[in-house]
C-alpha atoms as a PDB file:
ATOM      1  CA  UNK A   1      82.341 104.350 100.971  1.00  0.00           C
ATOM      2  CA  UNK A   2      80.704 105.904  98.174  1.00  0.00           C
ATOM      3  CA  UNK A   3      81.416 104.962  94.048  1.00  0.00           C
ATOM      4  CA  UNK A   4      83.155 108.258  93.688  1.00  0.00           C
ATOM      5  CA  UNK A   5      85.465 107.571  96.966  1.00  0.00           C
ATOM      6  CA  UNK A   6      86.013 104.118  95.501  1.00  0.00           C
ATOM      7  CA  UNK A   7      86.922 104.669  91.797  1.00  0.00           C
ATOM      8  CA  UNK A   8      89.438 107.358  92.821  1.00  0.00           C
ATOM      9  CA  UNK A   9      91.121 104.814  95.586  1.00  0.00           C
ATOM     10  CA  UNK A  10      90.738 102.102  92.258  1.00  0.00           C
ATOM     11  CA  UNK A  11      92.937 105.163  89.915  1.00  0.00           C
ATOM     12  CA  UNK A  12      95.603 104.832  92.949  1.00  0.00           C
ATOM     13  CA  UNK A  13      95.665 100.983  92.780  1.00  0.00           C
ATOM     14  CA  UNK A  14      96.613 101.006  89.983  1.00  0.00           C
ATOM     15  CA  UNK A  15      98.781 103.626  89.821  1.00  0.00           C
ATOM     16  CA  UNK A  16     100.683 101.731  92.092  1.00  0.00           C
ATOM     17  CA  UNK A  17     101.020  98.850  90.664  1.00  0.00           C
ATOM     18  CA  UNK A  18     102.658 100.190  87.256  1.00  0.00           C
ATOM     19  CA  UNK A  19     105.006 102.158  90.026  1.00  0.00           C
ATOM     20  CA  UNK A  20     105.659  98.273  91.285  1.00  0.00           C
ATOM     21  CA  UNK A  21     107.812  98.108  88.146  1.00  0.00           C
ATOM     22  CA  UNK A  22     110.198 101.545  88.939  1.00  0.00           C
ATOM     23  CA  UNK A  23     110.559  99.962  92.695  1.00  0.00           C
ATOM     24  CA  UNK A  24     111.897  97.306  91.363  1.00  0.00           C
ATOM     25  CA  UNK A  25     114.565  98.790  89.367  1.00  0.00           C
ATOM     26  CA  UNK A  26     115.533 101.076  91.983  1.00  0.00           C
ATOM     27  CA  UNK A  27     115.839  97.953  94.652  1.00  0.00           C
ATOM     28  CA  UNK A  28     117.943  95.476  92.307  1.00  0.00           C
ATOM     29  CA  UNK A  29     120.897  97.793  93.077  1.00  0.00           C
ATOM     30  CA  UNK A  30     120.933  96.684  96.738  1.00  0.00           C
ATOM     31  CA  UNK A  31     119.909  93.147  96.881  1.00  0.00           C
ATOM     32  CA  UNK A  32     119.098  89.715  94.840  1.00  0.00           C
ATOM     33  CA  UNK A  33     115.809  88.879  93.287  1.00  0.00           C
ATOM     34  CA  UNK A  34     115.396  85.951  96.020  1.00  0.00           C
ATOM     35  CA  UNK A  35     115.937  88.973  99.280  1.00  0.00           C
ATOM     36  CA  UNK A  36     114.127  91.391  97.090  1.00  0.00           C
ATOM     37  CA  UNK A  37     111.152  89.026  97.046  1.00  0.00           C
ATOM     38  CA  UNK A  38     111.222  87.585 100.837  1.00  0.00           C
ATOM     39  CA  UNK A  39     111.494  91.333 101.680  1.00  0.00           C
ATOM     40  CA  UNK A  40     108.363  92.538  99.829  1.00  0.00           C
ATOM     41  CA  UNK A  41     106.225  89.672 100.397  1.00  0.00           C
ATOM     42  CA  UNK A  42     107.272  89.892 104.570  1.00  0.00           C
ATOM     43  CA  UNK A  43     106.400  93.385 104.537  1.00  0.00           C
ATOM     44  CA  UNK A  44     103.552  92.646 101.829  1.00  0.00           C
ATOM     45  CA  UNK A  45     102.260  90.060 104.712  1.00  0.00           C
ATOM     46  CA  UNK A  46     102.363  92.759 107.978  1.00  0.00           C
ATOM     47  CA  UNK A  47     100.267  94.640 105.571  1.00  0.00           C
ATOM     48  CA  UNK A  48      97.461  92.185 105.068  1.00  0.00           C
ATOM     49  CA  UNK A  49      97.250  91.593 108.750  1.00  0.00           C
ATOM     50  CA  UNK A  50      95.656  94.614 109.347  1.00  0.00           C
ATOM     51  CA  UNK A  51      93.491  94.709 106.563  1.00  0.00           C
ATOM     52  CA  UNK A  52      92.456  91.379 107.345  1.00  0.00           C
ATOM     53  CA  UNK A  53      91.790  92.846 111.374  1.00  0.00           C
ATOM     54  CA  UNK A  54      89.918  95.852 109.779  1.00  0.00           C
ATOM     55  CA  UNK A  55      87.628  93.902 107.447  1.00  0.00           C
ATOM     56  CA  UNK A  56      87.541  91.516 110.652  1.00  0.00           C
ATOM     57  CA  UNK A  57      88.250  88.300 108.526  1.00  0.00           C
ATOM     58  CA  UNK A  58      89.213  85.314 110.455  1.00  0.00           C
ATOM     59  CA  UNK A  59      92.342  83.651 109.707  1.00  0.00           C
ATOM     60  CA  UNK A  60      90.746  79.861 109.678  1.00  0.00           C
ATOM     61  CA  UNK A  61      90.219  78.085 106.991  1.00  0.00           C
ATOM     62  CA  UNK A  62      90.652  74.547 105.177  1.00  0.00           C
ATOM     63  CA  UNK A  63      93.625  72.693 104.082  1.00  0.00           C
ATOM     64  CA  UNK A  64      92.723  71.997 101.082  1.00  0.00           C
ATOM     65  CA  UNK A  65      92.265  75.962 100.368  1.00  0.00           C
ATOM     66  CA  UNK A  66      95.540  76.307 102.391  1.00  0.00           C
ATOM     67  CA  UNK A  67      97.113  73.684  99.913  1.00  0.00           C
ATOM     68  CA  UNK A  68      95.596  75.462  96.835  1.00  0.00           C
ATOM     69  CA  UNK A  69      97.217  78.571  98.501  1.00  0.00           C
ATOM     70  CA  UNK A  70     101.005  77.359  98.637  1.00  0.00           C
ATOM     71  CA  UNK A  71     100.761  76.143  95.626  1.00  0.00           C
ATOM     72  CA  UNK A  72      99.888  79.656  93.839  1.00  0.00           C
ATOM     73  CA  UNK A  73     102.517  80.864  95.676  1.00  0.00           C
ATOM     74  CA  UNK A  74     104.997  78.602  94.639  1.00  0.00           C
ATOM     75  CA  UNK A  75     104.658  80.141  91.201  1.00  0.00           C
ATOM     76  CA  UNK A  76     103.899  83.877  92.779  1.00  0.00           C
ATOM     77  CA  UNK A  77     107.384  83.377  93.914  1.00  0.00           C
ATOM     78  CA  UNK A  78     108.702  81.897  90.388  1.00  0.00           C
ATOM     79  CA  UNK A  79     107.018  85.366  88.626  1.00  0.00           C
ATOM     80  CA  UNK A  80     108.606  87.817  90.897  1.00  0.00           C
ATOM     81  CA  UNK A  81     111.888  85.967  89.761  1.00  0.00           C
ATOM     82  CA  UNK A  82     110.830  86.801  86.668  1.00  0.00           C
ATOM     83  CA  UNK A  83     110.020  89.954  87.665  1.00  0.00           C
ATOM     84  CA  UNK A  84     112.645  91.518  89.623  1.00  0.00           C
ATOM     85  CA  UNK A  85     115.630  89.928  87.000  1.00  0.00           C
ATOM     86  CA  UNK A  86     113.751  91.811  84.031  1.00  0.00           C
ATOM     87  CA  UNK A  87     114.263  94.628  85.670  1.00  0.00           C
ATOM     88  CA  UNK A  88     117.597  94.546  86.456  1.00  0.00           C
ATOM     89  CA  UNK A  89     118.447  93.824  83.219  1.00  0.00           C
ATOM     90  CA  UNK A  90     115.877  95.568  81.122  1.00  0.00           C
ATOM     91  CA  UNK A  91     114.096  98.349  80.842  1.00  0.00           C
ATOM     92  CA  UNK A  92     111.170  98.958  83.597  1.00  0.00           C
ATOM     93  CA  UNK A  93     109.120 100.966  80.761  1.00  0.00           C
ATOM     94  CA  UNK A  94     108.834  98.007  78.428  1.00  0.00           C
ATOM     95  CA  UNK A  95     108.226  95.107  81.099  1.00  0.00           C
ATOM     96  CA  UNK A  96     105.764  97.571  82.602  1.00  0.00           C
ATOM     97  CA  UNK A  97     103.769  97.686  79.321  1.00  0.00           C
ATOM     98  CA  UNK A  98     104.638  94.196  77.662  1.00  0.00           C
ATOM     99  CA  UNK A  99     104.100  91.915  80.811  1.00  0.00           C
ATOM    100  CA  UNK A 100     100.876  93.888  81.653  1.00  0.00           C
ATOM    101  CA  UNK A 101      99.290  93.596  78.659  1.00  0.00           C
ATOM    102  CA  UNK A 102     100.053  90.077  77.723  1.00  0.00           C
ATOM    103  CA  UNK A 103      98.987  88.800  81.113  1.00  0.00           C
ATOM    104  CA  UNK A 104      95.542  89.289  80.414  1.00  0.00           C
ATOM    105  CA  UNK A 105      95.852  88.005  77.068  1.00  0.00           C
ATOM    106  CA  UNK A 106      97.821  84.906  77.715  1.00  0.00           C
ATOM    107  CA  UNK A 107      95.539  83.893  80.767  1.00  0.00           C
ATOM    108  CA  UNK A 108      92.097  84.282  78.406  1.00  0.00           C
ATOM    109  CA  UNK A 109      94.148  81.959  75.858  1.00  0.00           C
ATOM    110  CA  UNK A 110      95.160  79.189  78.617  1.00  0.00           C
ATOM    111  CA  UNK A 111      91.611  79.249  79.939  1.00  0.00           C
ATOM    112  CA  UNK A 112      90.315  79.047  76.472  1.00  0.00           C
ATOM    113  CA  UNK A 113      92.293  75.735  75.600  1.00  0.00           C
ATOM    114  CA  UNK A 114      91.693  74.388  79.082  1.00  0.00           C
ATOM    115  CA  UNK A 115      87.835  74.552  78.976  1.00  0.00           C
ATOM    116  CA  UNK A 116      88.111  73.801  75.236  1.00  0.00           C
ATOM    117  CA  UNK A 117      85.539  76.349  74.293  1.00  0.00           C
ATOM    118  CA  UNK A 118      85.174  77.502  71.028  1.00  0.00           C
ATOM    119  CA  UNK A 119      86.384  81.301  70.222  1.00  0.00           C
ATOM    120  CA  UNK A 120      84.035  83.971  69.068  1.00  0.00           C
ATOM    121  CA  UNK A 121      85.272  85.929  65.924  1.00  0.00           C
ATOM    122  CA  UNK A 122      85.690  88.968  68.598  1.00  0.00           C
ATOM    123  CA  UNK A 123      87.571  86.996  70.886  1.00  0.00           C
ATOM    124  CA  UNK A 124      89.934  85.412  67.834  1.00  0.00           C
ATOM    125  CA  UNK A 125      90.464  89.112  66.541  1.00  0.00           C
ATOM    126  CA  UNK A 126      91.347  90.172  70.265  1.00  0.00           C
ATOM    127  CA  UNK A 127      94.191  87.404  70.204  1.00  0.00           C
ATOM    128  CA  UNK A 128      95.226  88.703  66.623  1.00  0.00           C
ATOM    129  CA  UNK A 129      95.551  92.018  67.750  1.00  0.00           C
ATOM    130  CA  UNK A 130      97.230  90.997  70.986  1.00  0.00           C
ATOM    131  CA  UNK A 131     100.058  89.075  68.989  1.00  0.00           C
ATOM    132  CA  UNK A 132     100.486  91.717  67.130  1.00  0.00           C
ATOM    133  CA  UNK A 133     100.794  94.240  69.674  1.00  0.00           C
ATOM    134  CA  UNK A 134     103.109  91.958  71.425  1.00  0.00           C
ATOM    135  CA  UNK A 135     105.364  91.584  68.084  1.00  0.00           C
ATOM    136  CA  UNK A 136     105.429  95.495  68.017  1.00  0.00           C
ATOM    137  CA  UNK A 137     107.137  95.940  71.756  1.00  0.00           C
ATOM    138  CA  UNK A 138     109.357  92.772  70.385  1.00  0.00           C
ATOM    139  CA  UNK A 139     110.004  94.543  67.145  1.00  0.00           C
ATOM    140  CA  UNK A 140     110.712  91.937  65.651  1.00  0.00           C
ATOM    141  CA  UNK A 141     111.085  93.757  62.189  1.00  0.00           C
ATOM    142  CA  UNK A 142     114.526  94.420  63.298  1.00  0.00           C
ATOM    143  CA  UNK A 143     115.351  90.898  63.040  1.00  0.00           C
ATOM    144  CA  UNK A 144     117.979  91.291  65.392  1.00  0.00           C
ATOM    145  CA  UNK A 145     118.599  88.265  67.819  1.00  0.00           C
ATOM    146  CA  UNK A 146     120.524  89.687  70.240  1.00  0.00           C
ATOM    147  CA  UNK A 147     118.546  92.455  70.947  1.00  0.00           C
ATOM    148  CA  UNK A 148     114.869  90.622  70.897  1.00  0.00           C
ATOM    149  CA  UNK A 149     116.655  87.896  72.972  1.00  0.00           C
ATOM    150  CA  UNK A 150     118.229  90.257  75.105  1.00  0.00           C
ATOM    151  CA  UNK A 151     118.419  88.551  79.221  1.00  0.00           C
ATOM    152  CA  UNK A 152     115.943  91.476  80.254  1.00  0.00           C
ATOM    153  CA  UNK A 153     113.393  90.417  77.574  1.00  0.00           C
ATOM    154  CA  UNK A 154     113.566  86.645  78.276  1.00  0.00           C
ATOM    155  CA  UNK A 155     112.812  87.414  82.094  1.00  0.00           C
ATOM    156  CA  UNK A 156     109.591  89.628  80.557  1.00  0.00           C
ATOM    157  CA  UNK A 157     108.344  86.997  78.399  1.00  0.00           C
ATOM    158  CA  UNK A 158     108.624  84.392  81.176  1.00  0.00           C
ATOM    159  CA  UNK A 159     106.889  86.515  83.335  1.00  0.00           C
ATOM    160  CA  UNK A 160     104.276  87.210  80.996  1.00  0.00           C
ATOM    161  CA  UNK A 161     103.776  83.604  80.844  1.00  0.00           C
ATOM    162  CA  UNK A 162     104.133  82.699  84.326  1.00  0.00           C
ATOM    163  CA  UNK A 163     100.920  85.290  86.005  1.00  0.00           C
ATOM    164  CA  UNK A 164      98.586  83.390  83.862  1.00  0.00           C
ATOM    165  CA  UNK A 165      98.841  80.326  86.076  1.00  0.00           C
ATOM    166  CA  UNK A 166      98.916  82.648  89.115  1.00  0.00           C
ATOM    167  CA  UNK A 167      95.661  84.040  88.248  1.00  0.00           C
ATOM    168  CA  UNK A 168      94.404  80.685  86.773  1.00  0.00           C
ATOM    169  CA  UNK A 169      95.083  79.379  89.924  1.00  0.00           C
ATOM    170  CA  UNK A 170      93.664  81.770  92.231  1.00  0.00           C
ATOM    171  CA  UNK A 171      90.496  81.426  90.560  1.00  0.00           C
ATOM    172  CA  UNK A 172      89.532  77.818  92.101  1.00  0.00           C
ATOM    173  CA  UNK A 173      90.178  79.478  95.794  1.00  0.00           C
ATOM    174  CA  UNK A 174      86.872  79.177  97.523  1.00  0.00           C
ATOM    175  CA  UNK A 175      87.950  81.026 100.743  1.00  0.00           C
ATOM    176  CA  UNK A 176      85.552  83.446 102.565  1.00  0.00           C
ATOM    177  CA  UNK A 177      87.175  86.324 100.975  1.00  0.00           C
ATOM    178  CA  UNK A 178      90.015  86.908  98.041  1.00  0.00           C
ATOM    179  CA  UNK A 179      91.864  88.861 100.566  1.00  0.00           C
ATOM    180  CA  UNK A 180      92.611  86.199 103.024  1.00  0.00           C
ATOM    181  CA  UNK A 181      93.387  83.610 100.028  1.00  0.00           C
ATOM    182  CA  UNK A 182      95.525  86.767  99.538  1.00  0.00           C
ATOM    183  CA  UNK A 183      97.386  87.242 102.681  1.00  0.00           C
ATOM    184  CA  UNK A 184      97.926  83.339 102.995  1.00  0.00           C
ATOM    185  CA  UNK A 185      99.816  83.286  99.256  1.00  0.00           C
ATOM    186  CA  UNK A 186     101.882  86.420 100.364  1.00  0.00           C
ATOM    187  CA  UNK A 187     102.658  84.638 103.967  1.00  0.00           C
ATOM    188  CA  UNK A 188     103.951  81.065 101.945  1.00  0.00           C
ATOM    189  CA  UNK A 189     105.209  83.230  99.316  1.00  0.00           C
ATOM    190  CA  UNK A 190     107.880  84.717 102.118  1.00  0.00           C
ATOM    191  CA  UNK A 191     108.188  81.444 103.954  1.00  0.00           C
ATOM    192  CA  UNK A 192     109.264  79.774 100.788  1.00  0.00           C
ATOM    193  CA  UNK A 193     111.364  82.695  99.774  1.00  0.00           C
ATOM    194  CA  UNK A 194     113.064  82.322 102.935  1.00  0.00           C
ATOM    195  CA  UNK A 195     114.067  78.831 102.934  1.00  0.00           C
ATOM    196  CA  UNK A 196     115.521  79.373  99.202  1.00  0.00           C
ATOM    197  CA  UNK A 197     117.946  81.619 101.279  1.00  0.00           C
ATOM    198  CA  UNK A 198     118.390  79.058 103.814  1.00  0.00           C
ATOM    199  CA  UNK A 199     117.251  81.456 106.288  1.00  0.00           C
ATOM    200  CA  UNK A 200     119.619  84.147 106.232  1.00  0.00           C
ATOM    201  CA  UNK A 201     118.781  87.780 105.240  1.00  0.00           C
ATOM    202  CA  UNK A 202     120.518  91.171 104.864  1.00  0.00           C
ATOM    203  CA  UNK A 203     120.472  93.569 107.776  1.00  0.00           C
ATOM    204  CA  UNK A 204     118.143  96.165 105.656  1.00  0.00           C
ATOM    205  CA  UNK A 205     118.381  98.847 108.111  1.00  0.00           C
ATOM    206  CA  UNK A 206     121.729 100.015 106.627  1.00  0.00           C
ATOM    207  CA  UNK A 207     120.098 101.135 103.936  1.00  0.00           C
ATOM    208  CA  UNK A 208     119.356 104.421 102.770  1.00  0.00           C
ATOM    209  CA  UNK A 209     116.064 106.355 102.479  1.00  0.00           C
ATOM    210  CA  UNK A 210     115.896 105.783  98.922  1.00  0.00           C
ATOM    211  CA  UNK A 211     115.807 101.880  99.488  1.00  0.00           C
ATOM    212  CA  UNK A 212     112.762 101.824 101.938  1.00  0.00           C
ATOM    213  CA  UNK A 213     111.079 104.833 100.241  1.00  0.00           C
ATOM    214  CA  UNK A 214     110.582 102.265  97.286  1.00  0.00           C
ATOM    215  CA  UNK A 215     110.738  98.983  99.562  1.00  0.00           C
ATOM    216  CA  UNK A 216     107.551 100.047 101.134  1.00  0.00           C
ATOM    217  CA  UNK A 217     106.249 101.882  97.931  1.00  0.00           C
ATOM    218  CA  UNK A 218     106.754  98.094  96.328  1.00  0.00           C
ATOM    219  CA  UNK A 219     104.992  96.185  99.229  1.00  0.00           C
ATOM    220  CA  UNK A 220     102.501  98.133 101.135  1.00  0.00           C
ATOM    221  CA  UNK A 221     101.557 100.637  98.628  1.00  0.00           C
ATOM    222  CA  UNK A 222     101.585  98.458  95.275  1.00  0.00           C
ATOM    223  CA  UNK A 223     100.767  95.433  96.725  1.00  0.00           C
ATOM    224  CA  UNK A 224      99.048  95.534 100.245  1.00  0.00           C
ATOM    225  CA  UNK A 225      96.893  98.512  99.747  1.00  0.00           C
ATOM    226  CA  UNK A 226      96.104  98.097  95.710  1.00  0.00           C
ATOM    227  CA  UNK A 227      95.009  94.424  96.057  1.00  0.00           C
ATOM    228  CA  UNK A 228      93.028  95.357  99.194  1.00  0.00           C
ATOM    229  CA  UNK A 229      91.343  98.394  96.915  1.00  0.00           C
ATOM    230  CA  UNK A 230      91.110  96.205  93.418  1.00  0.00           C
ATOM    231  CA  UNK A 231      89.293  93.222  95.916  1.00  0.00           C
ATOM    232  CA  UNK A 232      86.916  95.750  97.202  1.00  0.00           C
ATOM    233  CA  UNK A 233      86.380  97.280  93.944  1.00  0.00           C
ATOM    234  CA  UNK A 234      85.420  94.067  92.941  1.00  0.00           C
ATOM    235  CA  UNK A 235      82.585  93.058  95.577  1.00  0.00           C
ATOM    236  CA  UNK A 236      81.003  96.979  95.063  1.00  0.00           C
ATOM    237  CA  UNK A 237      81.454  97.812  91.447  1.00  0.00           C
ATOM    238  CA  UNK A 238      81.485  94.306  89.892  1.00  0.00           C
ATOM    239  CA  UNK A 239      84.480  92.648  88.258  1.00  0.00           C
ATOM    240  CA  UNK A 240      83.679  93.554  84.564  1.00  0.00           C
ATOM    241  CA  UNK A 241      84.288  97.560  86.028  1.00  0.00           C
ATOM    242  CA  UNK A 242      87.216  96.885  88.535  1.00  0.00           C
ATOM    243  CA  UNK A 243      89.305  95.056  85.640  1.00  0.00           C
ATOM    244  CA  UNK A 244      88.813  98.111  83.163  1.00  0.00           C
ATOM    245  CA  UNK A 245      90.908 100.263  85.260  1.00  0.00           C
ATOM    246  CA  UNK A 246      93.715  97.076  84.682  1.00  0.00           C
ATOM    247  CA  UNK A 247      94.448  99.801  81.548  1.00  0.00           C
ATOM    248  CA  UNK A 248      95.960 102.338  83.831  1.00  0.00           C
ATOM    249  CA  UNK A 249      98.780  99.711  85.125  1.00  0.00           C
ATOM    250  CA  UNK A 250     100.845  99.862  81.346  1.00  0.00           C
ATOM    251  CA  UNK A 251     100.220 103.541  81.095  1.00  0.00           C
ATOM    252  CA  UNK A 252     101.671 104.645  84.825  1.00  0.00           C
ATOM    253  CA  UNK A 253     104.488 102.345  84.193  1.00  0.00           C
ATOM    254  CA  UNK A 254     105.592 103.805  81.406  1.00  0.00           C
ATOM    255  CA  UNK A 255     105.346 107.461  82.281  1.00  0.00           C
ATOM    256  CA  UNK A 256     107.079 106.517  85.342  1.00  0.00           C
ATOM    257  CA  UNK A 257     110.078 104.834  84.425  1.00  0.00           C
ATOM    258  CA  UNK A 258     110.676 108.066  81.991  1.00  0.00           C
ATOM    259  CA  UNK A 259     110.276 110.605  84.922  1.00  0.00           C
ATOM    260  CA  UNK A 260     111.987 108.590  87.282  1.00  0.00           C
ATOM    261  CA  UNK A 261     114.183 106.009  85.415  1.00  0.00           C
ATOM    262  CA  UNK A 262     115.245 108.638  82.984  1.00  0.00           C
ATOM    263  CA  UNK A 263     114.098 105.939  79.961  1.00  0.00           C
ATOM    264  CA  UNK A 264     113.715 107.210  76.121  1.00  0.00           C
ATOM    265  CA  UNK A 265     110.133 108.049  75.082  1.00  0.00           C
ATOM    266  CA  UNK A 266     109.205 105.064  72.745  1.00  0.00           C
ATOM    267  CA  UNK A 267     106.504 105.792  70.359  1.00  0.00           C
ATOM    268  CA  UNK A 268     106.732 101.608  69.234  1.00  0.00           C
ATOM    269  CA  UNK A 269     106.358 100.328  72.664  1.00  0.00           C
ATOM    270  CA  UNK A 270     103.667 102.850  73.801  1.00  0.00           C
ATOM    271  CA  UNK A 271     101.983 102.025  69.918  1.00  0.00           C
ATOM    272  CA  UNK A 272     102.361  98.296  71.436  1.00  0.00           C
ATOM    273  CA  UNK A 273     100.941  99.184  74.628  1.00  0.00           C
ATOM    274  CA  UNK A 274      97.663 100.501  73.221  1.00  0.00           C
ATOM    275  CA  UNK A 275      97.201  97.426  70.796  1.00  0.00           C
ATOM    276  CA  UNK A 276      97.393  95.550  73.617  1.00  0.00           C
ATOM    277  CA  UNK A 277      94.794  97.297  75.644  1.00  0.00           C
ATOM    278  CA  UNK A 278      92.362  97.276  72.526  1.00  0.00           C
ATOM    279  CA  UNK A 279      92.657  93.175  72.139  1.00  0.00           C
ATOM    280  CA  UNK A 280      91.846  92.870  76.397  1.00  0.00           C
ATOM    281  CA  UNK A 281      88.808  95.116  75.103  1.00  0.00           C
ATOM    282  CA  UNK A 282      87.669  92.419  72.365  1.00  0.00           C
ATOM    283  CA  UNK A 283      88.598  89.404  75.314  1.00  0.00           C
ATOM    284  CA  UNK A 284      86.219  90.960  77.359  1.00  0.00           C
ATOM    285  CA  UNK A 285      83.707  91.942  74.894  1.00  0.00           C
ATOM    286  CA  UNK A 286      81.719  89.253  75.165  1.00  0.00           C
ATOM    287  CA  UNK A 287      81.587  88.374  79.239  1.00  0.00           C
ATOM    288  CA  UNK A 288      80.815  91.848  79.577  1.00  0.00           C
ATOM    289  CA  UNK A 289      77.765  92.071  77.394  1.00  0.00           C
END
């Protein structure tokens, strides 16, 4: 595939996932968080077998990376809690900007206090900014409780704290490729998801259009095929080049839930937004020099 081929299919992936975040607000109407989530992740799964039978990747590997892989997806399942309840109960634009944005940031903090490295004055102005970007989606000028507190926003802000250790997580896999390490967090992901429901599922198929349209939109589209693409992107372009497009994700998610979702243009959120993407630029200032 040539760079030109690959960057567009990269624009897509990520496209996709800030339409993850519309999907989701569309789908609460029909079903729990916990269905919601064995759904996505079961149809997530059918998905990465056939990448993993086009890339020809075989499905063996050790149980210690099968451990490492159960446990990620113990807390994959805990942030699509997250995930799915914010958006029933807030607004897609703003968890599609705030929990994008701080994921990045929260993760480079954890990792920072883990390794107990000392911060450049880049990297310490990145977190500034990030705060502050975060305090501006909050605004918290408005000192009012309720609002800032509202259920929707506690469901972000746990997300946005729960991807970090996801990602942290992911990062000690030492399987023969991120995409199987991939399919086999998806795979417990459902199986756990399932036994939370003690087994017993929705018939789905008397659904209408509109649910599978953004069912498989949700779980083949914004997961199967953008992790597949961002993974690839990844081994060819490098990762300092695949995780700039990461800027798209906040952008598509908020023009989307205010074609689709009908949501108020918010000049303080977007403002927010693009704070946040400037202290991801500082973060990564320094790895990518």
């Amino acid at each position: 595939m040539s760079r030109a081929g690959l960057i567009a299919l990269m624009i897509f992936a990520m496209v996709a996932w800030g339409e993850t975040w519309i999907s989701a607000k569309i789908l609460n109407r029909y079903l729990n968080s916990n269905e919601l989530i064995f759904w996505r992740f079961f149809f997530t799964t059918l998905g990465m077998i056939g990448v993993l039978w086009v890339f020809k990747i075989s499905l063996k590997e050790s149980l210690k990376e099968l451990a490492l892989a159960f446990f990620a997806a113990l807390f994959l399942s805990l942030y699509n809690s997250f995930f799915f309840l914010g958006t029933k109960y807030g607004l897609a634009s703003f968890g599609g900007i705030f929990v994008t944005t701080l994921n990045p940031i929260i993760t480079f903090a954890l990792v920072a206090m883990l390794a107990k490295k000392a911060l450049q004055t880049k990297e310490i102005l990145g977190l500034f900014i990030g705060v502050v970007g975060a305090l501006f989606m909050l605004k918290i000028w408005q000192l009012d409780t309720k609002e800032l507190f509202s259920l929707g926003n506690i469901y972000f802000i746990l997300a946005a704290f729960t991807w970090p250790i996801v990602t942290i997580i992911s990062s000690k896999q030492k399987m023969k490729s991120a995409i199987l390490f991939s399919f086999y967090m998806f795979f417990f992901t459902t199986l756990f998801e399932l036994a939370l429901l003690g087994f017993k599922v929705h018939n789905i198929f008397r659904f209408d259009a509109k649910f599978w349209l953004n069912l498989l939109l949700l779980s083949l589209w914004g997961t199967t095929f953008a992790t597949t693409v961002y993974f690839l992107a990844v081994s060819k372009l490098g990762s300092k080049i695949a995780s700039s497009f990461f800027f798209l994700v906040p952008l598509s998610a908020f023009i989307f839930a205010i074609i689709f979702l009908k949501e108020s243009f918010d000049i303080v959120l977007l403002l927010g937004g693009v704070l946040g993407v400037i202290a991801i630029y500082f973060l990564n200032a320094r790895r990518s020099k």
